[in-house]
Protein backbone atom coordinates (compact mmCIF):
# COMPACT_ATOMS: atom_id res chain seq x y z
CA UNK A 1 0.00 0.00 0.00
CA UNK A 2 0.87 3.49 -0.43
CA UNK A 3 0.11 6.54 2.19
CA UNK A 4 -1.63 9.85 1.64
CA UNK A 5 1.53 11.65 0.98
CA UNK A 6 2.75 8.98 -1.55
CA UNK A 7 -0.55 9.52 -3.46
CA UNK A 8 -0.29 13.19 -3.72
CA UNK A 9 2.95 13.24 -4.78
CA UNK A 10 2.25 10.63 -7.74
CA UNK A 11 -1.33 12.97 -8.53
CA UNK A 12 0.21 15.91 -8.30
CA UNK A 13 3.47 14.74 -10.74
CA UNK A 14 0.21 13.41 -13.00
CA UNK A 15 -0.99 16.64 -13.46
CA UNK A 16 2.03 18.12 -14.22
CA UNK A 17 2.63 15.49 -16.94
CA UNK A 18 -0.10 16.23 -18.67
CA UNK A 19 1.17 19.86 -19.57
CA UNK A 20 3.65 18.14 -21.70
CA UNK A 21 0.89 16.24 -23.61
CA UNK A 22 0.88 16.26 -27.28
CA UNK A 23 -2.61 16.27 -28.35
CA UNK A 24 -3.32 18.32 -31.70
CA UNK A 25 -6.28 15.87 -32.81
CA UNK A 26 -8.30 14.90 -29.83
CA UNK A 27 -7.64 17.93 -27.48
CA UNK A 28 -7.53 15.63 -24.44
CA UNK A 29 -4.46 15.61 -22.46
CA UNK A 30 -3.06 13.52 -20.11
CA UNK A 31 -0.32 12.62 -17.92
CA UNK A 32 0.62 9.81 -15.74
CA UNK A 33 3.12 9.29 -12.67
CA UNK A 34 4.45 5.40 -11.90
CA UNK A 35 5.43 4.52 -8.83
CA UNK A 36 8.46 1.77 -9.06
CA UNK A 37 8.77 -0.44 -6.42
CA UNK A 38 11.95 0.76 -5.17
CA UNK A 39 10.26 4.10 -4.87
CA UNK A 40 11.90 5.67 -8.07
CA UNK A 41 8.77 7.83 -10.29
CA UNK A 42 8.86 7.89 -13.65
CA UNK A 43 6.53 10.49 -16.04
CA UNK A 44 4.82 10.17 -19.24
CA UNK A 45 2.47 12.06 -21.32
CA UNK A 46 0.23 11.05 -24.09
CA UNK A 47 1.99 11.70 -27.78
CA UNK A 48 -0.74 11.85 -30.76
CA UNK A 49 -0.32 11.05 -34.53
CA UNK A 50 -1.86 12.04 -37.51
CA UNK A 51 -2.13 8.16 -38.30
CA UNK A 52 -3.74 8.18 -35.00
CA UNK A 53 -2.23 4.17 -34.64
CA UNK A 54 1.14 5.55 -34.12
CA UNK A 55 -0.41 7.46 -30.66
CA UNK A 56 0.71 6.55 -27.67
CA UNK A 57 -0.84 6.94 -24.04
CA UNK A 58 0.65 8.67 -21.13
CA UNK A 59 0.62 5.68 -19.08
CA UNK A 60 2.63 3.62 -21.44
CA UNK A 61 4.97 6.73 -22.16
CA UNK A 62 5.77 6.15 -18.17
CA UNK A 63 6.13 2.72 -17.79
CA UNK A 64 8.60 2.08 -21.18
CA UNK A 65 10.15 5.02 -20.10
CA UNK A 66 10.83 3.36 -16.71
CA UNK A 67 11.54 -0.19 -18.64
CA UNK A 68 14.45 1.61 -20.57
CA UNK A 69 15.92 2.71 -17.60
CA UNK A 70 16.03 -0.68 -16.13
CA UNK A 71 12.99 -0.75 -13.93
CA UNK A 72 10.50 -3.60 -14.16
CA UNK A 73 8.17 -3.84 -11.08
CA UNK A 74 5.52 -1.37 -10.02
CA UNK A 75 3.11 -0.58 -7.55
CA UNK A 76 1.13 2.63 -8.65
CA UNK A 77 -0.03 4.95 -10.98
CA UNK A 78 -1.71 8.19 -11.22
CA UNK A 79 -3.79 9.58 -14.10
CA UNK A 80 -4.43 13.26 -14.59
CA UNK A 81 -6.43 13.61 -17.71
CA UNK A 82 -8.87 17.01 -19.60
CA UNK A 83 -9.94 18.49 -22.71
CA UNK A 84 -6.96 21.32 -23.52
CA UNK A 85 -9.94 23.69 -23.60
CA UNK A 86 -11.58 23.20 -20.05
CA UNK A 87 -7.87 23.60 -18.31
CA UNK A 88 -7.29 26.95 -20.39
CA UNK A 89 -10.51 28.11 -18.43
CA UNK A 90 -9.23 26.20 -15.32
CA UNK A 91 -12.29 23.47 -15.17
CA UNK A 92 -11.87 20.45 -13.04
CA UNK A 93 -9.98 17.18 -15.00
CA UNK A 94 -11.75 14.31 -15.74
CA UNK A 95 -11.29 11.16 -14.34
CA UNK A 96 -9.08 9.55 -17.34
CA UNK A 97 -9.10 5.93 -17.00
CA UNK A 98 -6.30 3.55 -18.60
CA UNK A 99 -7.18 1.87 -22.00
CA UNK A 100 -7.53 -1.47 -22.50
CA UNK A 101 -3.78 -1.65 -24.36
CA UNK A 102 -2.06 0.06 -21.06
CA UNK A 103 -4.02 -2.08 -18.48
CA UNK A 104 -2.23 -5.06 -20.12
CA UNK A 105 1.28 -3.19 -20.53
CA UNK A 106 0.89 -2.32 -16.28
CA UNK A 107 -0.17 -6.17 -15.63
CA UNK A 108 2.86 -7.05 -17.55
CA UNK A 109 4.79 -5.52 -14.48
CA UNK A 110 3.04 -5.79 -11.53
CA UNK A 111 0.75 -7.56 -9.20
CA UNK A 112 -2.49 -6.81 -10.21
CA UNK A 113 -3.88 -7.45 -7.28
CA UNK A 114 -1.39 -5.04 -5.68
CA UNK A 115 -1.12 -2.53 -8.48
CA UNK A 116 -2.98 0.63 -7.62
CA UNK A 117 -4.37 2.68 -9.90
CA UNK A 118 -5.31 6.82 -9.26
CA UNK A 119 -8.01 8.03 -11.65
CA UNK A 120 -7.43 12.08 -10.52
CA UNK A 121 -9.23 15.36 -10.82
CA UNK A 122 -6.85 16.48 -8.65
CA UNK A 123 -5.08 15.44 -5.04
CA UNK A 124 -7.92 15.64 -3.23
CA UNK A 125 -10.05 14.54 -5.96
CA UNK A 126 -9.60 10.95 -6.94
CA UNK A 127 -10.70 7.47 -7.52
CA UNK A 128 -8.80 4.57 -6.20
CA UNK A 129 -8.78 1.20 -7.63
CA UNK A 130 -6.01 -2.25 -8.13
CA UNK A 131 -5.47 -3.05 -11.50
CA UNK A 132 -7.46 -6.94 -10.66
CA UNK A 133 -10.44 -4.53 -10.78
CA UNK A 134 -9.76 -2.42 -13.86
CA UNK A 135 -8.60 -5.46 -15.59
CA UNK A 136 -9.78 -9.27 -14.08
CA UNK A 137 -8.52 -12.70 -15.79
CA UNK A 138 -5.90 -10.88 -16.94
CA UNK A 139 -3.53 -12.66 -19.24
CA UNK A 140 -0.19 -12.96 -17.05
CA UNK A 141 3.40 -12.08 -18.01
CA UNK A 142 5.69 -15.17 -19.79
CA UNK A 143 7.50 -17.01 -16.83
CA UNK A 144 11.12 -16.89 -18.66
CA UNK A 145 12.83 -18.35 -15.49
């Protein structure tokens, strides 16, 4: 489990994230904070195409981001998400849940069971959940041991 302060910190360095979105098609930014277990954070941001395939999501901007750096087991995420124009007139976020395609890139690295997952308006504004309930009978990683 993580404490108060823990999820704060990973909501609030959501938020942030999503500034850096690139999102010239859909409007809808977003930004996501991972939580490694040994306690390192890593950011991401969603990245749009005009082939609109080639997109990518914030969360799975964080976690290969944390993959390529050597890091390989989480524990949480946070998920800041809005339409560009409703934060240029300061409106509350919506609660941006994972897609189908990044639930199954997180259960790839983590307990789902364990795994928590921050849907976030912001820090004192959130929805709290374990990957087992975004994403049950998951298909498991390969066992390569």
């Amino acid at each position: 489990m993580i404490d108060l302060n823990m999820k704060s910190n990973l909501i609030q360095k959501a938020i942030e994230a999503r500034n850096n979105a690139y999102a010239p098609y859909s409007g809808y930014l977003v930004g996501a904070a991972l939580l490694c277990e040994d306690g390192s954070i890593y950011t991401g941001c969603n990245v749009e195409n005009a082939s609109y395939g080639a997109t990518n999501c914030a969360e799975r901007t964080a976690v290969f981001k944390a993959v390529s750096e050597g890091r390989q087991q989480f524990s949480a995420i946070a998920i800041a998400g809005g339409r560009k124009t409703d934060m240029e007139k300061d409106m509350a976020l919506d609660y941006a849940f994972p897609c189908g395609i990044c639930r199954q890139v997180l259960r790839e690295f983590s307990d789902p069971e364990k795994m928590i997952v921050l849907v976030c308006k912001s820090t004192e504004d959130y929805k709290e959940m374990t990957l087992e309930q975004l994403l049950p009978e998951s298909f498991g990683p390969a066992n390569l041991e």
